[in-house]
PDB file of N, CA and C in Angstrom:
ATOM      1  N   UNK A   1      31.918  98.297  39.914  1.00  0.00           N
ATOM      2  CA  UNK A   1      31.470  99.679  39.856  1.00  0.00           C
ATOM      3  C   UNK A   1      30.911 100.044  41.229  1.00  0.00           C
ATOM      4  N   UNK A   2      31.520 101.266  41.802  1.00  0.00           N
ATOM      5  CA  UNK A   2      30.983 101.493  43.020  1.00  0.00           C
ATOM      6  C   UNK A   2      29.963 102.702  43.083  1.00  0.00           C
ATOM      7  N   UNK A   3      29.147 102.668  43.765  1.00  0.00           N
ATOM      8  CA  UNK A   3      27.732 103.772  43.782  1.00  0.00           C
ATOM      9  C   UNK A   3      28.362 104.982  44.795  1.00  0.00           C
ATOM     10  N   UNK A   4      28.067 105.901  44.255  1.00  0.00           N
ATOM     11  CA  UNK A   4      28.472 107.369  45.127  1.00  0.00           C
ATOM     12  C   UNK A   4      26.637 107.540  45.689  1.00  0.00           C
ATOM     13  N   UNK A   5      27.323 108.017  47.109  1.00  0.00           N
ATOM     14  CA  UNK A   5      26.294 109.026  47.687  1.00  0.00           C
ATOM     15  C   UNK A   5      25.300 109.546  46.740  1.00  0.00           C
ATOM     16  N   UNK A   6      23.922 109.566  46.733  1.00  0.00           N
ATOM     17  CA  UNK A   6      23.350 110.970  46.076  1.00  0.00           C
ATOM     18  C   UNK A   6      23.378 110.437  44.376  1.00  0.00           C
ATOM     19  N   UNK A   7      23.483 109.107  44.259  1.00  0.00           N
ATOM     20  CA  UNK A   7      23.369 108.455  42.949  1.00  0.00           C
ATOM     21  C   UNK A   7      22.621 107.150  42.670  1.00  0.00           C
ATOM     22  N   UNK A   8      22.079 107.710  41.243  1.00  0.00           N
ATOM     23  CA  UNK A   8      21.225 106.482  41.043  1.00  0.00           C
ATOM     24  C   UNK A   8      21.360 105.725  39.805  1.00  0.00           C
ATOM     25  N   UNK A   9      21.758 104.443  40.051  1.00  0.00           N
ATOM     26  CA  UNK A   9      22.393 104.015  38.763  1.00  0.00           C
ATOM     27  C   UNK A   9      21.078 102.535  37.930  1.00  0.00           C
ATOM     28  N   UNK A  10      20.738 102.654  36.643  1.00  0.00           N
ATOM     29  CA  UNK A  10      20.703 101.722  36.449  1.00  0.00           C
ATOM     30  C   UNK A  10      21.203 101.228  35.038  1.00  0.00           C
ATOM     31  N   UNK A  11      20.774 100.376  34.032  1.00  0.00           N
ATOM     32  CA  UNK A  11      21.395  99.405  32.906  1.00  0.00           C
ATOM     33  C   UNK A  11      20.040  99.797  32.237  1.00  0.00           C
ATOM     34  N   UNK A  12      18.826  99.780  32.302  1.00  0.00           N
ATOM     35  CA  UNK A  12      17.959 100.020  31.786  1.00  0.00           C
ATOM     36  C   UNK A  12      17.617 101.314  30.945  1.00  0.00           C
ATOM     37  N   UNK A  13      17.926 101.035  29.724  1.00  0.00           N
ATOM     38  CA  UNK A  13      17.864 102.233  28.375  1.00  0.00           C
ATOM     39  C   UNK A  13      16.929 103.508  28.959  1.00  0.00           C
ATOM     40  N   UNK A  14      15.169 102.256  28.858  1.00  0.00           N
ATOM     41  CA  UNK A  14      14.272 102.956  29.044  1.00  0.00           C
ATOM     42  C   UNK A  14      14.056 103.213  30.205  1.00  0.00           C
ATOM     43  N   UNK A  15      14.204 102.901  31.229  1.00  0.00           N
ATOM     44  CA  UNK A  15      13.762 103.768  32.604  1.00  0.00           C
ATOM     45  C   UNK A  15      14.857 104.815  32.184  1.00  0.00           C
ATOM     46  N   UNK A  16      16.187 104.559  32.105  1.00  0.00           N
ATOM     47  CA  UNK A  16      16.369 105.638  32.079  1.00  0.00           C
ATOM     48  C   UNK A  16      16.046 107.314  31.539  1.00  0.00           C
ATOM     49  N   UNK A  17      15.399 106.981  29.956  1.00  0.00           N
ATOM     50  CA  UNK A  17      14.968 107.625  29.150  1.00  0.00           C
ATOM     51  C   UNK A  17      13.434 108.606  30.067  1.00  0.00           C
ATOM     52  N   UNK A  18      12.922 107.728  30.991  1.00  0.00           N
ATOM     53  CA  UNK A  18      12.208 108.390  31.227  1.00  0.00           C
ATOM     54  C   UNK A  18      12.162 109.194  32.380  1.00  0.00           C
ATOM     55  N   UNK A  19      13.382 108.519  33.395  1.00  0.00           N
ATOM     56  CA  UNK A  19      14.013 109.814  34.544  1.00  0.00           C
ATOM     57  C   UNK A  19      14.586 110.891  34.066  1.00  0.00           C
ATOM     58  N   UNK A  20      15.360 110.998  32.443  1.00  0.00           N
ATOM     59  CA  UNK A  20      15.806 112.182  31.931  1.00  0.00           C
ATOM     60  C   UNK A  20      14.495 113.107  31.747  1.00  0.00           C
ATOM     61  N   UNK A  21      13.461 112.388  31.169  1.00  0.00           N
ATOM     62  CA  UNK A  21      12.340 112.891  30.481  1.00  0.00           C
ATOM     63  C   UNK A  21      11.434 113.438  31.913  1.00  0.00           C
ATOM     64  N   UNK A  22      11.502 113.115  32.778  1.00  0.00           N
ATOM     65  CA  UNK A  22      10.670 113.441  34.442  1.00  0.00           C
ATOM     66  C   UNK A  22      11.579 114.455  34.900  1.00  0.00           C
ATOM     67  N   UNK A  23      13.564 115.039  34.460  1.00  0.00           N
ATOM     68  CA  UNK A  23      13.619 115.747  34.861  1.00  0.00           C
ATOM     69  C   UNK A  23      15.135 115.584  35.905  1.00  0.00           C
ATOM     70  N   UNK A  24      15.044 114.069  35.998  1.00  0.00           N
ATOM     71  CA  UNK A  24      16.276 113.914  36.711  1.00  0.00           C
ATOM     72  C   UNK A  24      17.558 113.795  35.518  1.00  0.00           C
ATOM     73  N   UNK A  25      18.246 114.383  36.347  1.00  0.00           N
ATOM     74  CA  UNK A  25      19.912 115.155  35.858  1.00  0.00           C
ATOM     75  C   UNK A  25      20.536 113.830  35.597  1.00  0.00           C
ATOM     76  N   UNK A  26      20.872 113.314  34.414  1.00  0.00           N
ATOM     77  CA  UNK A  26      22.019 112.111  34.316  1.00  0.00           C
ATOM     78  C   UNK A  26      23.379 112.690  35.025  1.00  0.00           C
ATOM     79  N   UNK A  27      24.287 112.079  35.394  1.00  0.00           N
ATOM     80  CA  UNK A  27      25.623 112.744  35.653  1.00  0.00           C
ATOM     81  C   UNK A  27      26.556 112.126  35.022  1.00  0.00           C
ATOM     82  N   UNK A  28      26.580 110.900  34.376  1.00  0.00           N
ATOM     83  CA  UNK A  28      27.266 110.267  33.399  1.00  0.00           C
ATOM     84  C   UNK A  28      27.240 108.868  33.014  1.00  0.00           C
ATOM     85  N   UNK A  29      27.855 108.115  32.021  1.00  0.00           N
ATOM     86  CA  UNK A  29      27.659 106.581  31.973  1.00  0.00           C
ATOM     87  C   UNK A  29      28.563 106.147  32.481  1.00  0.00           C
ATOM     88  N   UNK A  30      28.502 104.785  32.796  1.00  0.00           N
ATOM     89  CA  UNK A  30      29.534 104.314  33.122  1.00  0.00           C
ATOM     90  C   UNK A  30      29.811 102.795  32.040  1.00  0.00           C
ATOM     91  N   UNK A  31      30.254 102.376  32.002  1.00  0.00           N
ATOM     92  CA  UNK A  31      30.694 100.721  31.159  1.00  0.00           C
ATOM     93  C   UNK A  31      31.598 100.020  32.098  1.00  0.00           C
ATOM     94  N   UNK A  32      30.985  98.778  32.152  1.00  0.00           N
ATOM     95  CA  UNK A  32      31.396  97.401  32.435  1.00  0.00           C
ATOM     96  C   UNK A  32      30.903  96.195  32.250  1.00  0.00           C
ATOM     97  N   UNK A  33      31.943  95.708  31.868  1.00  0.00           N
ATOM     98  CA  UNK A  33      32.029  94.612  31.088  1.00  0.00           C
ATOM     99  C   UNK A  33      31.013  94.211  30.168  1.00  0.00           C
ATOM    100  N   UNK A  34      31.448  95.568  28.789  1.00  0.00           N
ATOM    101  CA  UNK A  34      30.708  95.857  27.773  1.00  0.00           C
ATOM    102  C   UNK A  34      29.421  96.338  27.863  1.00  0.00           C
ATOM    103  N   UNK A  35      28.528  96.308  29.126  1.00  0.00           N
ATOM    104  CA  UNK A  35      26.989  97.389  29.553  1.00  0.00           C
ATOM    105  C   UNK A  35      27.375  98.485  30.162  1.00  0.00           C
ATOM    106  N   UNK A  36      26.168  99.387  29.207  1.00  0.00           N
ATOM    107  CA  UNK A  36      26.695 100.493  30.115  1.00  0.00           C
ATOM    108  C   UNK A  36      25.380 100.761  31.005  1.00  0.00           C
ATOM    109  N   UNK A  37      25.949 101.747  32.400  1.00  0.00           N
ATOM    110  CA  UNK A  37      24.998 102.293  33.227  1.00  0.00           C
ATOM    111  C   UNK A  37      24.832 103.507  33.240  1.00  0.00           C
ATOM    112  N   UNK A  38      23.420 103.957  33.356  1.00  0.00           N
ATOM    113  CA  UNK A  38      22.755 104.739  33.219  1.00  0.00           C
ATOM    114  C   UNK A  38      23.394 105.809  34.793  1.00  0.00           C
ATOM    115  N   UNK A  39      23.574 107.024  35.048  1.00  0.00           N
ATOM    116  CA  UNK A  39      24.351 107.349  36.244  1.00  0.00           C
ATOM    117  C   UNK A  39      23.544 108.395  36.871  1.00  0.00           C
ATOM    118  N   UNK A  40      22.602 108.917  37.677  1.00  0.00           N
ATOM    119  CA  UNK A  40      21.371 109.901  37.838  1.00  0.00           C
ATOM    120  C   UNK A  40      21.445 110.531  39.259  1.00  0.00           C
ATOM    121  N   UNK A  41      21.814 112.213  39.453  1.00  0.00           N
ATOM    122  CA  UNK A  41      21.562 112.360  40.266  1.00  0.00           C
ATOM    123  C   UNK A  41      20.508 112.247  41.484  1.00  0.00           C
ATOM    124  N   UNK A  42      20.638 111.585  42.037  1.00  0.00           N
ATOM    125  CA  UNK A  42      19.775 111.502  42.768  1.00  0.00           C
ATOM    126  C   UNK A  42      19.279 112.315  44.300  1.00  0.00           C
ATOM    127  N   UNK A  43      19.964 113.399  44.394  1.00  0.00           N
ATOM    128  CA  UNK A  43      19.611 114.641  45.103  1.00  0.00           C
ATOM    129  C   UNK A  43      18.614 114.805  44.840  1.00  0.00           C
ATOM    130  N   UNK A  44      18.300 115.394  43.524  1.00  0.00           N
ATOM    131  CA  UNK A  44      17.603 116.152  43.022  1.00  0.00           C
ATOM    132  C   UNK A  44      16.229 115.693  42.424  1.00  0.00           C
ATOM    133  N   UNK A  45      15.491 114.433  42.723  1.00  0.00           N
ATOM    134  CA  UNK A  45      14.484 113.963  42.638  1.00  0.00           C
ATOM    135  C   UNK A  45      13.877 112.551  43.246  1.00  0.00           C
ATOM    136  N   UNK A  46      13.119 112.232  43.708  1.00  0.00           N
ATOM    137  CA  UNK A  46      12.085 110.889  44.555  1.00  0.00           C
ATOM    138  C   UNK A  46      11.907 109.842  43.682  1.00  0.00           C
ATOM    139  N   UNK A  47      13.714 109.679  43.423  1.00  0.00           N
ATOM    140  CA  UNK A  47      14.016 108.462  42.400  1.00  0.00           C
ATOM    141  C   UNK A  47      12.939 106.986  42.791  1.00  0.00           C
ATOM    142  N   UNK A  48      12.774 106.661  43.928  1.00  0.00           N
ATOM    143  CA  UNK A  48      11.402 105.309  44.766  1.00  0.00           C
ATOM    144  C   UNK A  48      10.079 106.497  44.037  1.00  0.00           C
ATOM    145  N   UNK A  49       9.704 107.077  44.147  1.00  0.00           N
ATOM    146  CA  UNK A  49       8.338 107.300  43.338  1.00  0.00           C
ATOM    147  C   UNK A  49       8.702 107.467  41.712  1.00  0.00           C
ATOM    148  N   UNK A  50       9.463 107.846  41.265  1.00  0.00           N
ATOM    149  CA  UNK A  50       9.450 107.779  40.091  1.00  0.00           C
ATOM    150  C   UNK A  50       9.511 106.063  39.453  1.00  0.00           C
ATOM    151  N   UNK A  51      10.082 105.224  40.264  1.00  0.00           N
ATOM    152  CA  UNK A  51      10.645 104.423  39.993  1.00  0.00           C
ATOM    153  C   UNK A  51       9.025 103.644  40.146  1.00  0.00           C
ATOM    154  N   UNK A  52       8.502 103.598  41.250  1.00  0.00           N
ATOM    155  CA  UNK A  52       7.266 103.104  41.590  1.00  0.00           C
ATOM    156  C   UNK A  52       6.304 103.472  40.322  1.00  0.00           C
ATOM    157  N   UNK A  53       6.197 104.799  40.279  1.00  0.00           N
ATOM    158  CA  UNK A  53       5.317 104.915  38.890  1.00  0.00           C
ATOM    159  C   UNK A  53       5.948 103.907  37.667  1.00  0.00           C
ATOM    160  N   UNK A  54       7.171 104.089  37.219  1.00  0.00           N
ATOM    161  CA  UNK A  54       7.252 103.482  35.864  1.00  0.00           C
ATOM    162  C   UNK A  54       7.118 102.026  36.285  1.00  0.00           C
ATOM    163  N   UNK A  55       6.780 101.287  37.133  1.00  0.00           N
ATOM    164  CA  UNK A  55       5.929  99.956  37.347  1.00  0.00           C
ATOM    165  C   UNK A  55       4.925  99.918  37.358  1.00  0.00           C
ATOM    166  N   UNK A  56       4.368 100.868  38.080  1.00  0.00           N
ATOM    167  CA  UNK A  56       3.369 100.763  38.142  1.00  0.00           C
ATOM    168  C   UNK A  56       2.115 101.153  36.755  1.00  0.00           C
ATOM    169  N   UNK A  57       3.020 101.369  36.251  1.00  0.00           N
ATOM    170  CA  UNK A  57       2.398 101.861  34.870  1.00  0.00           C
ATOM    171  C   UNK A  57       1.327 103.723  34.855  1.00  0.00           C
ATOM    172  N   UNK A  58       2.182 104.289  35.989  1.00  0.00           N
ATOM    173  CA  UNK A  58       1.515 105.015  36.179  1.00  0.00           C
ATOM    174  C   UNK A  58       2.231 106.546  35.856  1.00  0.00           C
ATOM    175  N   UNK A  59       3.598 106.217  35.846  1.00  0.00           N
ATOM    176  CA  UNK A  59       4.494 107.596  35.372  1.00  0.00           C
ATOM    177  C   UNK A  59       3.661 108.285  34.220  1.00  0.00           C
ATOM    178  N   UNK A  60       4.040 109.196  34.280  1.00  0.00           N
ATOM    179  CA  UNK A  60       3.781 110.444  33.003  1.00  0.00           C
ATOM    180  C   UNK A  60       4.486 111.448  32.876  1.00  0.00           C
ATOM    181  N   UNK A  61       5.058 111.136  31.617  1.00  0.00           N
ATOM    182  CA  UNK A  61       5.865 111.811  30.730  1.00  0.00           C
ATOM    183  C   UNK A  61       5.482 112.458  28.878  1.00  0.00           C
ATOM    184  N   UNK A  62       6.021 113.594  28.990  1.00  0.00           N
ATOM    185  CA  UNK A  62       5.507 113.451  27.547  1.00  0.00           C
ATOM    186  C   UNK A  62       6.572 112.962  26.243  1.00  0.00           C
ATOM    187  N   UNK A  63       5.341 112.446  25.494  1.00  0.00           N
ATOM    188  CA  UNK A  63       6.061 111.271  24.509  1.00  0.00           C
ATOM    189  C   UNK A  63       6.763 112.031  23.620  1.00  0.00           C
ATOM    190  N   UNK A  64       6.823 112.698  22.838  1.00  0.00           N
ATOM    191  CA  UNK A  64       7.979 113.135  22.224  1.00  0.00           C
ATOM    192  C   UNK A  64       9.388 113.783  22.872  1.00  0.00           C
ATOM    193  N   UNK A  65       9.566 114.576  24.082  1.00  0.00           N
ATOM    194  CA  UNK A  65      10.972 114.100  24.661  1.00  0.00           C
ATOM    195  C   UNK A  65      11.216 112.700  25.150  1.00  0.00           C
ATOM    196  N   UNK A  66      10.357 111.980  25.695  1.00  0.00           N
ATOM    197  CA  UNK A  66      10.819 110.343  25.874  1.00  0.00           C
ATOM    198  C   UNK A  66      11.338 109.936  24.723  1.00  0.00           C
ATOM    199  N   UNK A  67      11.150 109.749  23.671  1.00  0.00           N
ATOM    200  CA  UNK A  67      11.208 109.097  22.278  1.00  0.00           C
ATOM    201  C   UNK A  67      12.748 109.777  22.082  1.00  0.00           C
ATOM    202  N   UNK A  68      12.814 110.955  22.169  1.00  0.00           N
ATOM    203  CA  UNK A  68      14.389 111.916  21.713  1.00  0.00           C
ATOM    204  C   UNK A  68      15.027 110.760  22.700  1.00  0.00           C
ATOM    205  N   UNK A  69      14.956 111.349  24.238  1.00  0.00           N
ATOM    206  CA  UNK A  69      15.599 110.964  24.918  1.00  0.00           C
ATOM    207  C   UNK A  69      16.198 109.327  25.211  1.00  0.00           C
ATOM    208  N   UNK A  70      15.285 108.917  24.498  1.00  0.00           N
ATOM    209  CA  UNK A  70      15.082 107.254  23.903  1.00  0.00           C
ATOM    210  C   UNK A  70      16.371 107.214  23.037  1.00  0.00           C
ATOM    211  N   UNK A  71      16.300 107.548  21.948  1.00  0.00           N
ATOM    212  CA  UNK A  71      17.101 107.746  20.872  1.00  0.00           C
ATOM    213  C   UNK A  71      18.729 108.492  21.050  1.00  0.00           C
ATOM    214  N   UNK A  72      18.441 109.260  22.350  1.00  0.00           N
ATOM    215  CA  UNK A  72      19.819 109.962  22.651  1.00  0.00           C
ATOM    216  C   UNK A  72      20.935 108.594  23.398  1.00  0.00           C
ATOM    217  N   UNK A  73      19.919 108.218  24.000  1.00  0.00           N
ATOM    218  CA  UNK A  73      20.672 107.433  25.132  1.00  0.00           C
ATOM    219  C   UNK A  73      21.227 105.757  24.296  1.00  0.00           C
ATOM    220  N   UNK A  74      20.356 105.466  23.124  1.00  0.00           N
ATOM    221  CA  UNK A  74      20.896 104.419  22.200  1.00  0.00           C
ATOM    222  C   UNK A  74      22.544 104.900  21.794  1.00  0.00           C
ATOM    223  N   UNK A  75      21.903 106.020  21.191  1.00  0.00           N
ATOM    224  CA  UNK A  75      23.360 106.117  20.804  1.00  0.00           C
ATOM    225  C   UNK A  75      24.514 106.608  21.422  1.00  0.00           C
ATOM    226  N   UNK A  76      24.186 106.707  22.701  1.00  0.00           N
ATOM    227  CA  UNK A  76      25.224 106.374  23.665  1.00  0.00           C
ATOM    228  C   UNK A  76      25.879 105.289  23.963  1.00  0.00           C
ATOM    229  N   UNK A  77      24.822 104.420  23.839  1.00  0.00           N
ATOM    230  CA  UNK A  77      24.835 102.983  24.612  1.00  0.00           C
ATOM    231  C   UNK A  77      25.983 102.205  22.838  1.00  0.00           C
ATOM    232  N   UNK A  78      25.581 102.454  21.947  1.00  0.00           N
ATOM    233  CA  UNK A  78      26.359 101.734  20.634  1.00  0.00           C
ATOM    234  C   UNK A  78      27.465 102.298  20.380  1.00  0.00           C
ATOM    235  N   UNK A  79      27.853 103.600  21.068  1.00  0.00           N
ATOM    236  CA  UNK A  79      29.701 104.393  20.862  1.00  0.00           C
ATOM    237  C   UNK A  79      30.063 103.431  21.404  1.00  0.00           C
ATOM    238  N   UNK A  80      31.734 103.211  20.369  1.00  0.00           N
ATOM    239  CA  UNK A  80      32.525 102.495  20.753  1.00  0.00           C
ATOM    240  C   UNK A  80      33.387 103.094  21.059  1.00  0.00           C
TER     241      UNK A  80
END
């Protein structure tokens, strides 16, 4: 899988759930070899601070779109 310009990819459900939920634009999944990746524009937001917060335990988001967005992205991840 190759990374485009201006993209931020990862495998992780929940980070991802919570860059949707902070605001950054998914642009699509991708699958290989049966995982899929999470695909995020990354123009359009300070993907290293967002990323830094959700380690740091310091992101903030609110919990009921996380939880949707939680739940959206499962059942992405289980289409066959």
């Amino acid at each position: 899988m190759s990374k485009k310009p201006g993209e931020f990819t990862t495998p992780d459900l929940y980070f991802a759930a919570y860059l949707q939920t902070a605001g950054v634009e998914m642009k699509r999944t991708d699958r290989e070899s049966g995982r899929v990746h999470f695909v995020f524009d990354a123009t359009i937001a300070n993907i290293d601070e967002l990323k830094t917060a959700w380690f740091n335990n310091t992101g903030k988001v609110a919990a009921q779109p996380y939880a949707h967005n939680v739940k959206s992205l499962k059942s992405v991840v289980h289409m066959t």
